[in-house]
C-alpha atoms as a PDB file:
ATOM      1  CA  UNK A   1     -14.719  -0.892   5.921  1.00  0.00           C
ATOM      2  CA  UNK A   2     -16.792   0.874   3.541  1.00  0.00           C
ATOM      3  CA  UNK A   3     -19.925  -0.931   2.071  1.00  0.00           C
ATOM      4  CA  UNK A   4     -22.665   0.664   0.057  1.00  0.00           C
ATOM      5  CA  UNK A   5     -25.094  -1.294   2.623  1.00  0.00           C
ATOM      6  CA  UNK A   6     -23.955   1.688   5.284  1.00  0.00           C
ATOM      7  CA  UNK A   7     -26.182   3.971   3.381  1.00  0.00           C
ATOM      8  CA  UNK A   8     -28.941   2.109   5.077  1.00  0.00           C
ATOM      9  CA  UNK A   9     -27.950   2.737   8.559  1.00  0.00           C
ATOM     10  CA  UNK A  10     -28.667   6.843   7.971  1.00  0.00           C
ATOM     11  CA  UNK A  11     -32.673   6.166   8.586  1.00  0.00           C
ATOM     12  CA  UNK A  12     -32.122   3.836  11.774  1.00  0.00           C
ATOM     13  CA  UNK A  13     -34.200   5.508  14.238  1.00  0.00           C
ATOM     14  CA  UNK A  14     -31.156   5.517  17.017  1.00  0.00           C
ATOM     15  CA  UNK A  15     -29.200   7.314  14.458  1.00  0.00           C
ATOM     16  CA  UNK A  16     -31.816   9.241  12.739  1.00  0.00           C
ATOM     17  CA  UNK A  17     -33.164  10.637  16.346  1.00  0.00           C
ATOM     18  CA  UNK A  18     -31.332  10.360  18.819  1.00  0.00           C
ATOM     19  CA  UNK A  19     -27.230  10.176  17.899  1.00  0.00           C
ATOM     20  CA  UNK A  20     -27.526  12.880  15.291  1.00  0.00           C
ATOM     21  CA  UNK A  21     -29.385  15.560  17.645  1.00  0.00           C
ATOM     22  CA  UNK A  22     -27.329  14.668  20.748  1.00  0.00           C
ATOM     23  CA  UNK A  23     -24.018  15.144  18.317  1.00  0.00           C
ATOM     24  CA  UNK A  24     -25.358  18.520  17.159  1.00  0.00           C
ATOM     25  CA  UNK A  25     -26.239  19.657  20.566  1.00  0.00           C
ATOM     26  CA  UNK A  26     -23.181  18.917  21.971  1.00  0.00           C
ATOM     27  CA  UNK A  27     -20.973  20.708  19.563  1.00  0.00           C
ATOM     28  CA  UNK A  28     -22.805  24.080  20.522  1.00  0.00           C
ATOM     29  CA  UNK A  29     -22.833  27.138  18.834  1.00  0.00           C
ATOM     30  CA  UNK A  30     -21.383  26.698  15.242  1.00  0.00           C
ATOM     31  CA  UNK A  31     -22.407  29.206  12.812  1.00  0.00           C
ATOM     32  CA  UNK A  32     -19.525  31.034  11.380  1.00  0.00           C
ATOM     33  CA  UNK A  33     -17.126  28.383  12.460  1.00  0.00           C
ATOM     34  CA  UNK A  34     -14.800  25.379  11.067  1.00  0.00           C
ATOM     35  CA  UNK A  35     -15.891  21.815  12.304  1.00  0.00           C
ATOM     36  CA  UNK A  36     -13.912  18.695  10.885  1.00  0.00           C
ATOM     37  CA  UNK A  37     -16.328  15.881  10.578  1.00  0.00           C
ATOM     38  CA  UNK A  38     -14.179  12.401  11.187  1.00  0.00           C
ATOM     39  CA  UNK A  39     -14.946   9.579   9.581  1.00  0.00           C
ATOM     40  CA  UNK A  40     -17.735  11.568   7.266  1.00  0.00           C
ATOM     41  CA  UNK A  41     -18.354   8.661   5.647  1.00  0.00           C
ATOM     42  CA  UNK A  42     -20.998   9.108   3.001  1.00  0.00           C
ATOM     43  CA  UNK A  43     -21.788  12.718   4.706  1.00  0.00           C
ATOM     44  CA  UNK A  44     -24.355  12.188   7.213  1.00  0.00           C
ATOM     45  CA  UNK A  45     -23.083  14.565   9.891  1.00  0.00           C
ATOM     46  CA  UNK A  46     -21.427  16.631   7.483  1.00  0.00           C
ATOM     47  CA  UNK A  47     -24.417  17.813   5.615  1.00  0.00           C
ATOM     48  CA  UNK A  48     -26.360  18.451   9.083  1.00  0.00           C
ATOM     49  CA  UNK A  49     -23.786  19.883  10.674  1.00  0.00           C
ATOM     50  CA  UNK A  50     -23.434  22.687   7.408  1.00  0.00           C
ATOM     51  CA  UNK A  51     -27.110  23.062   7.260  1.00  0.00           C
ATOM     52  CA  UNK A  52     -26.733  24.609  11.001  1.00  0.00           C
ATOM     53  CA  UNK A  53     -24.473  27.520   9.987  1.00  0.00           C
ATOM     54  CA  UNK A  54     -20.651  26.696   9.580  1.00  0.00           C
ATOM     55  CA  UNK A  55     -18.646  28.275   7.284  1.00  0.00           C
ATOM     56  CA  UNK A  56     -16.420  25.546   6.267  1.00  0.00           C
ATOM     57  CA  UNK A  57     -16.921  22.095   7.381  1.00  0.00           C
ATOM     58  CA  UNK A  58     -13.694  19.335   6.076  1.00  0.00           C
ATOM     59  CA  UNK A  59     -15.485  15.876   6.030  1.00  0.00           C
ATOM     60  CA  UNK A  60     -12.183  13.702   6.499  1.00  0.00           C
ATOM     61  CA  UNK A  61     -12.794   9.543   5.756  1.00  0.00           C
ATOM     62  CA  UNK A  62     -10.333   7.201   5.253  1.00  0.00           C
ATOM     63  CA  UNK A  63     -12.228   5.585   2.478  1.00  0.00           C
ATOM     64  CA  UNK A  64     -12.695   6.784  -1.250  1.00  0.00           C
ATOM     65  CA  UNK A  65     -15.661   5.324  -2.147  1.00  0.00           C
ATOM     66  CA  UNK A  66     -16.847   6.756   0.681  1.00  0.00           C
ATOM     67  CA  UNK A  67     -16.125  10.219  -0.224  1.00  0.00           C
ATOM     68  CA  UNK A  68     -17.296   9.766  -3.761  1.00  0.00           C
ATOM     69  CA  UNK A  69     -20.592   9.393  -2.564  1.00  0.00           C
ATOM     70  CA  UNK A  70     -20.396  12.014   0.050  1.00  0.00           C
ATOM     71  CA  UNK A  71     -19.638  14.321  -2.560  1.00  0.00           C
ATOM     72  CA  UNK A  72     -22.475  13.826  -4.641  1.00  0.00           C
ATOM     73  CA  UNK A  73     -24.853  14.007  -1.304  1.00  0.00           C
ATOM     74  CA  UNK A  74     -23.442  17.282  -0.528  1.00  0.00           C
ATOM     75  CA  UNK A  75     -26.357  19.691   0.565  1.00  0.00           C
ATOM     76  CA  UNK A  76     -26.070  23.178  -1.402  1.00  0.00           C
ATOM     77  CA  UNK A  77     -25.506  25.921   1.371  1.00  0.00           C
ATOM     78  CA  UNK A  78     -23.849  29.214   2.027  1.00  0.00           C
ATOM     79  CA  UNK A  79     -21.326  27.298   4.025  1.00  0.00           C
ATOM     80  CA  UNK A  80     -18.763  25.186   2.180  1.00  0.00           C
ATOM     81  CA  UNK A  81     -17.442  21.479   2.438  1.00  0.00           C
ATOM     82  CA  UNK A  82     -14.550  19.695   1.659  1.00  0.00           C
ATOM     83  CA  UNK A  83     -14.511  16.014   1.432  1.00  0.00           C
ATOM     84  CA  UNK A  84     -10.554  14.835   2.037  1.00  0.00           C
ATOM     85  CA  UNK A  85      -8.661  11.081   2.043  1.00  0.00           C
ATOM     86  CA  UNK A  86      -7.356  10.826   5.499  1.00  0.00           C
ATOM     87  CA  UNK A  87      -6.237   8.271   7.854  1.00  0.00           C
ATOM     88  CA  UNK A  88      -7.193  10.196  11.205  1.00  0.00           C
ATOM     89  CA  UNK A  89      -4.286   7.728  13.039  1.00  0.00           C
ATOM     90  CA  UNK A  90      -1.473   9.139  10.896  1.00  0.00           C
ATOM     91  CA  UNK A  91      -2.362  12.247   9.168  1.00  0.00           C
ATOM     92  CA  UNK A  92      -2.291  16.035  10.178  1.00  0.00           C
ATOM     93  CA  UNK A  93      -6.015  17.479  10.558  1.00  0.00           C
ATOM     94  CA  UNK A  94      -7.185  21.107   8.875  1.00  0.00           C
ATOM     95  CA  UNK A  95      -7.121  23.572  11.799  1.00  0.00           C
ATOM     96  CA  UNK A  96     -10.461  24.373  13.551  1.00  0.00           C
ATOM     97  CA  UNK A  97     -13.086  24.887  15.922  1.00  0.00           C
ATOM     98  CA  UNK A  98     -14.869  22.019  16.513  1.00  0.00           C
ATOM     99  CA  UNK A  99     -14.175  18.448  16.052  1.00  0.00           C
ATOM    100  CA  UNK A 100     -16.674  15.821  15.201  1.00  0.00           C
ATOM    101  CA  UNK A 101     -15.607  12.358  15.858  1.00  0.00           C
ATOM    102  CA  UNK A 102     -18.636   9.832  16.343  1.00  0.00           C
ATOM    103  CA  UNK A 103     -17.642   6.223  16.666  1.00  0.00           C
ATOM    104  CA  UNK A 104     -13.717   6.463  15.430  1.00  0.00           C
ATOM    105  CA  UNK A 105     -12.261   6.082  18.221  1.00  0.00           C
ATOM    106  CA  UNK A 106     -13.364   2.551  18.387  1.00  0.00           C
ATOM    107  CA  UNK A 107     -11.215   1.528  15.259  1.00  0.00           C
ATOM    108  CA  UNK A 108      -8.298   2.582  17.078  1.00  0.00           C
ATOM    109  CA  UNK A 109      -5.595  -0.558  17.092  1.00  0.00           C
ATOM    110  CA  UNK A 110      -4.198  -0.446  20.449  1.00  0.00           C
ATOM    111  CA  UNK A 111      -4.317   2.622  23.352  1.00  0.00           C
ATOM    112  CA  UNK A 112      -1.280   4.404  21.119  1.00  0.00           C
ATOM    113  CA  UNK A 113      -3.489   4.755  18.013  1.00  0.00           C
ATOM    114  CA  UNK A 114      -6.073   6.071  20.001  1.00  0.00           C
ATOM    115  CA  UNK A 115      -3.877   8.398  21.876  1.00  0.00           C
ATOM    116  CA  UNK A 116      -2.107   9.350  18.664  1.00  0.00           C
ATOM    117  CA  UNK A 117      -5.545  10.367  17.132  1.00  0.00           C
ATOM    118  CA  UNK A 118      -6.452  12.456  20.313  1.00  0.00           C
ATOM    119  CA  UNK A 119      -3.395  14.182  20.148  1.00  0.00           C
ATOM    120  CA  UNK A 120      -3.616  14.905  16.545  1.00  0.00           C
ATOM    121  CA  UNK A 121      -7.115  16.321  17.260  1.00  0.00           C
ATOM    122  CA  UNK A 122      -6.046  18.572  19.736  1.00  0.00           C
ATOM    123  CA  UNK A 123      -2.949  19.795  17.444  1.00  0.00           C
ATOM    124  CA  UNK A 124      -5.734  21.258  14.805  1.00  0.00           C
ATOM    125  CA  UNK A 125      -7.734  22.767  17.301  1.00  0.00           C
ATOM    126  CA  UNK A 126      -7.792  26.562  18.076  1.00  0.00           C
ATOM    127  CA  UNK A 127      -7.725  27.354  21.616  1.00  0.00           C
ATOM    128  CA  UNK A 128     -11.400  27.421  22.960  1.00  0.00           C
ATOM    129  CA  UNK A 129     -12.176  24.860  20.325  1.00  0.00           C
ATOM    130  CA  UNK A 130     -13.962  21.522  21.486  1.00  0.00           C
ATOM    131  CA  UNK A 131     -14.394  17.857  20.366  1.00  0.00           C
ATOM    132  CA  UNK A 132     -17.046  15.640  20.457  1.00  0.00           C
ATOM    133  CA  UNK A 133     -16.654  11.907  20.682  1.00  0.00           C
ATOM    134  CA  UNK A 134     -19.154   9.568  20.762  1.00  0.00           C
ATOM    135  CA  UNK A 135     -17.641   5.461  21.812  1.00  0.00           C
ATOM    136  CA  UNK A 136     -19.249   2.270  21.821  1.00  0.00           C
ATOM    137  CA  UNK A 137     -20.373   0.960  25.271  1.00  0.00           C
ATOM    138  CA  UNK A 138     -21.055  -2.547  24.939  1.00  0.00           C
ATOM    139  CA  UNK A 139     -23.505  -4.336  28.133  1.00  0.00           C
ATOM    140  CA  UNK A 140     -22.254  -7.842  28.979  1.00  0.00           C
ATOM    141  CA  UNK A 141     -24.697 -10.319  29.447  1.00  0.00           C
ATOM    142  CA  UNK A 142     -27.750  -9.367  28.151  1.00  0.00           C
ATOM    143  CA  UNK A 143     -31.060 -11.095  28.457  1.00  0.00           C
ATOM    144  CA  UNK A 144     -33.317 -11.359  25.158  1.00  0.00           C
ATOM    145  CA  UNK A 145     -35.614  -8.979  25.680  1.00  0.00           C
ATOM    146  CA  UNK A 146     -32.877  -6.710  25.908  1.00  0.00           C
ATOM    147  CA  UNK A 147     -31.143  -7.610  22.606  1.00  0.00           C
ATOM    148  CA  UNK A 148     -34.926  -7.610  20.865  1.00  0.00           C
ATOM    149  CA  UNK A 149     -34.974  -4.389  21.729  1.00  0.00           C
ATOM    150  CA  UNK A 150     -31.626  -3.141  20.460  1.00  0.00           C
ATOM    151  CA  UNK A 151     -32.390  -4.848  17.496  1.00  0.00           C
ATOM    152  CA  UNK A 152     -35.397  -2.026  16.858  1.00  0.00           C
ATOM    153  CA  UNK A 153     -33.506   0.760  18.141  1.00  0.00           C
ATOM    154  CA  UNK A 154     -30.660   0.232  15.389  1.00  0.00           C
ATOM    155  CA  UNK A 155     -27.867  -1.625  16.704  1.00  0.00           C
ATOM    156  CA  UNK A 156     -26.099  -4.787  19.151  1.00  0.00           C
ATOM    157  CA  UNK A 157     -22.940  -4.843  20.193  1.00  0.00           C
ATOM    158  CA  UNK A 158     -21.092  -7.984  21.238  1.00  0.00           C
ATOM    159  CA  UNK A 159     -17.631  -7.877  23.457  1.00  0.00           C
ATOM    160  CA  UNK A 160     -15.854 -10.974  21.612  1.00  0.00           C
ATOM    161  CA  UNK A 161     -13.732 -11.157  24.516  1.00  0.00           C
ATOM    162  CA  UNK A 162     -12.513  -9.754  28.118  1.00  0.00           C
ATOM    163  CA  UNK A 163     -13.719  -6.577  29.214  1.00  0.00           C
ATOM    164  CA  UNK A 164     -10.295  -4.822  28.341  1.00  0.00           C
ATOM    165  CA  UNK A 165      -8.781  -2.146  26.444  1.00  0.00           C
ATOM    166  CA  UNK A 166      -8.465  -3.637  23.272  1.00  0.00           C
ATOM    167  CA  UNK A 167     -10.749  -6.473  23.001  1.00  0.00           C
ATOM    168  CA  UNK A 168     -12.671  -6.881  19.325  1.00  0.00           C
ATOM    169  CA  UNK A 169     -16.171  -5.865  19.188  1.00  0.00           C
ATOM    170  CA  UNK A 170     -18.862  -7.151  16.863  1.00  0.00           C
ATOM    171  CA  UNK A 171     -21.346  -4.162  15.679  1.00  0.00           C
ATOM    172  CA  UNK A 172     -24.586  -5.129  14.045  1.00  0.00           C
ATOM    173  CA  UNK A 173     -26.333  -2.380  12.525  1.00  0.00           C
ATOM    174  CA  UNK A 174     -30.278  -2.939  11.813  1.00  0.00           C
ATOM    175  CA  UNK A 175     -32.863  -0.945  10.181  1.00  0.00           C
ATOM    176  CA  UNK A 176     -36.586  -2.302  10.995  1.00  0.00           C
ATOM    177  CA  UNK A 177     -35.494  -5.116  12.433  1.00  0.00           C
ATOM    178  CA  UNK A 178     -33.235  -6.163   9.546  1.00  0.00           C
ATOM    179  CA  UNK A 179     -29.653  -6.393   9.892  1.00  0.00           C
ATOM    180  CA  UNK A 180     -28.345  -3.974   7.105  1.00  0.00           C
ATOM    181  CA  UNK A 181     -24.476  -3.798   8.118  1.00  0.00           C
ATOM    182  CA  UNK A 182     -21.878  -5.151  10.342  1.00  0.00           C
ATOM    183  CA  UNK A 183     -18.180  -4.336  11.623  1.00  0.00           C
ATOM    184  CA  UNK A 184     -16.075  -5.323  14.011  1.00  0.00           C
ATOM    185  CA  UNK A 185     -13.818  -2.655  16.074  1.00  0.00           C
ATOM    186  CA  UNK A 186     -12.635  -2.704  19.839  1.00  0.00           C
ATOM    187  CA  UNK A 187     -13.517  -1.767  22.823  1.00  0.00           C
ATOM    188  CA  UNK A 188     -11.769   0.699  25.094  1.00  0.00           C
ATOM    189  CA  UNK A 189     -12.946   1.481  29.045  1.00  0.00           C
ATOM    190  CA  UNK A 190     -14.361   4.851  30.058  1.00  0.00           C
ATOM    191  CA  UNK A 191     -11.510   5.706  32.293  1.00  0.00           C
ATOM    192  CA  UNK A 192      -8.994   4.840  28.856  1.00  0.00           C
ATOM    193  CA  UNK A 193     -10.605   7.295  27.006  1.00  0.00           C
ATOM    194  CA  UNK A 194     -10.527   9.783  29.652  1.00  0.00           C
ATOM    195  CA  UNK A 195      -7.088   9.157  30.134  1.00  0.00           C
ATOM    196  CA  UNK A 196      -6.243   9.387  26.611  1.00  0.00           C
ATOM    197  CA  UNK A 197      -7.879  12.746  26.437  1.00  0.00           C
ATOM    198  CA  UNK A 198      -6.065  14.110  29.354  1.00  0.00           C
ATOM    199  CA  UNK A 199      -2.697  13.122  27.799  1.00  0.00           C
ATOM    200  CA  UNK A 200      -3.446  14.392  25.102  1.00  0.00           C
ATOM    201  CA  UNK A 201      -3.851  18.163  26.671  1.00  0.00           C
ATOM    202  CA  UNK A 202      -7.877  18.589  26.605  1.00  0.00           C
ATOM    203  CA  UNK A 203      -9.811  19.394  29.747  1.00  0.00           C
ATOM    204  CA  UNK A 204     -13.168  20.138  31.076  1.00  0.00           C
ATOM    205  CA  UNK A 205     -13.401  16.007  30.218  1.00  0.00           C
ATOM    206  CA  UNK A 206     -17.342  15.558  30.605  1.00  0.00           C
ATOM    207  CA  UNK A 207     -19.800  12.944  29.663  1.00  0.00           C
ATOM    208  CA  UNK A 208     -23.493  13.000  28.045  1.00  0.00           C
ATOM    209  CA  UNK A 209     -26.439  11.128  28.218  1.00  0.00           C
ATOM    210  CA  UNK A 210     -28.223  10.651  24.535  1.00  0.00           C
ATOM    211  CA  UNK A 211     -31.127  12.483  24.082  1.00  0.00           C
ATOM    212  CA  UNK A 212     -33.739  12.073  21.884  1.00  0.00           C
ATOM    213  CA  UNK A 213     -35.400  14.286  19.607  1.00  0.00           C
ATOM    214  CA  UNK A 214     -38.846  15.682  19.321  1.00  0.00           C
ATOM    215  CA  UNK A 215     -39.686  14.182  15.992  1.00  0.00           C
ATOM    216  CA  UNK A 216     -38.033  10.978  17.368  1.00  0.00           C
ATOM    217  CA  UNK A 217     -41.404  10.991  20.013  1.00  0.00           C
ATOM    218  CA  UNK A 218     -43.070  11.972  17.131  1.00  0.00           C
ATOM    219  CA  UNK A 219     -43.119   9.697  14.413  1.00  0.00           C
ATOM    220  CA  UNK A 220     -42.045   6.275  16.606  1.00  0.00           C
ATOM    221  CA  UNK A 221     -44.833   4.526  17.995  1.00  0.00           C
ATOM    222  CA  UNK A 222     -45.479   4.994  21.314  1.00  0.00           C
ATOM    223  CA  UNK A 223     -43.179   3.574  24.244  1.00  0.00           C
ATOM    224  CA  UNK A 224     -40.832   2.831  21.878  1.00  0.00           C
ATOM    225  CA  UNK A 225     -37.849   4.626  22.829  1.00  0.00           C
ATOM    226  CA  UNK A 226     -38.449   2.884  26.748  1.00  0.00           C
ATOM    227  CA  UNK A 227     -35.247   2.077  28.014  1.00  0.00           C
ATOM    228  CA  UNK A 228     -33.204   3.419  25.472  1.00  0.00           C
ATOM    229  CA  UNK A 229     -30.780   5.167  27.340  1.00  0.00           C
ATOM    230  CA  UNK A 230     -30.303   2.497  29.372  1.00  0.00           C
ATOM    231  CA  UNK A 231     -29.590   0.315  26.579  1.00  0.00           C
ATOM    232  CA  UNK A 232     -27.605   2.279  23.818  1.00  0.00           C
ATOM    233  CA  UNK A 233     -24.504   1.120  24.478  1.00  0.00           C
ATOM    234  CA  UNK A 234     -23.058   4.619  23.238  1.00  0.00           C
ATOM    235  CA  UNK A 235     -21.196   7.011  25.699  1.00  0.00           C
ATOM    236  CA  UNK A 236     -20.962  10.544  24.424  1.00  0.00           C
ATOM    237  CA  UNK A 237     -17.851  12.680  25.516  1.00  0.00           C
ATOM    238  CA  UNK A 238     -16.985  16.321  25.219  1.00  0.00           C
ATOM    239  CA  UNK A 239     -13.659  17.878  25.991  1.00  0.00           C
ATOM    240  CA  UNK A 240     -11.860  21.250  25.603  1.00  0.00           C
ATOM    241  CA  UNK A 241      -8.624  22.744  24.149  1.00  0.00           C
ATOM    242  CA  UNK A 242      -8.348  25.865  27.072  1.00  0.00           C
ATOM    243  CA  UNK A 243      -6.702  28.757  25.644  1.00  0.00           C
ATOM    244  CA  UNK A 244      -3.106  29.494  27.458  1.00  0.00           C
END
């Protein structure tokens, strides 16, 4: 899936201010701690989420050329990263405390995949540990103005299909206005994921609304983040491995 047109998507204001602070919020207290970053891609939450005090952070992406570059962006810190080739579907995870996993779960192939994934999460995870997901939403029929605005937050997604576990899902990814990357993946209902989770053996299943950061309010004109978290299309979901 890996383009070096996704690069462009690390300034869209949605991502810049709002997805990147919510994901860091969520994940809590990390200094001193291990976090696995999935799909790290070319590093974006990897780097941040070093710069805030982990000790080790393992960026796992199932793409080399990915990696390549993620390497090279890697911020200098006293915590360390490791960039590994992994398919987070198939392959055993580094133990640790906290798992990043923003938008993954919507390449899943079917509910098994995803469930397999989930389960393979909560395998590396030390007790007390905590994952963070973050799923695409999509809205069904939305009016122009709507889509318009999307468009300047950073990204549209289209159901190509039935409102059902499974169903493809179109994601245009734009940056000013400009489309600057696209991907399909699927959709999967709320109460799937939750599901998924629960089989899995995580609890304390709780969801998030986005939030957006001060420098977000700051250098965005004003009124433009109205609506927005109406309109994201992104759920945000936390969950816990509860020590025996």
């Amino acid at each position: 899936m890996f383009s070096a047109d996704y690069q462009k998507t690390n300034t869209k204001p949605d991502k810049l201010y709002s997805i990147l602070p919510t994901v860091l919020s969520l994940l809590g207290q990390i200094k001193g701690k291990t976090i696995v970053d999935v799909g790290c891609g070319t590093g974006f939450f990897t780097n941040s989420i070093v710069q805030r005090g982990a000790t080790h952070v393992y960026g796992i992406d199932i793409s080399s050329e990915s990696l390549k570059i993620a390497r090279r962006n890697s911020v200098e810190t006293r915590g360390t990263v490791e960039y590994i080739l992994l398919d987070i579907f198939e392959d055993k995870l580094p133990v640790c405390d906290s798992i990043c996993f923003p938008f993954v779960l919507n390449l899943a192939k079917s509910v098994h995949d995803m469930l397999r994934a989930l389960e393979i999460c909560f395998f590396a995870l030390r007790d007390g540990g905590n994952i963070v997901l973050v799923v695409d939403l999509p809205i069904n029929n939305k009016s122009h103005s709507v889509l318009q605005k999307q468009k300047e937050f950073g990204a549209v997604k289209t159901l190509l299909g039935a409102r059902k576990n499974g169903t493809s899902l179109q994601v245009d990814l734009y940056n000013r206005k400009k489309k600057v990357y696209s991907f399909q993946s699927r959709f999967f209902t709320s109460k799937c994921i939750e599901q998924c989770l629960s089989r899995a053996g995580f609890q304390n299943i709780l969801w998030h609304s986005p939030i957006i950061s001060k420098k977000g309010f700051e250098y965005m004109p004003d009124l433009f983040w109205e609506g927005y978290q109406d309109i994201c299309e992104i759920g945000y979901i936390t969950a816990l491995k509860v020590s025996k």
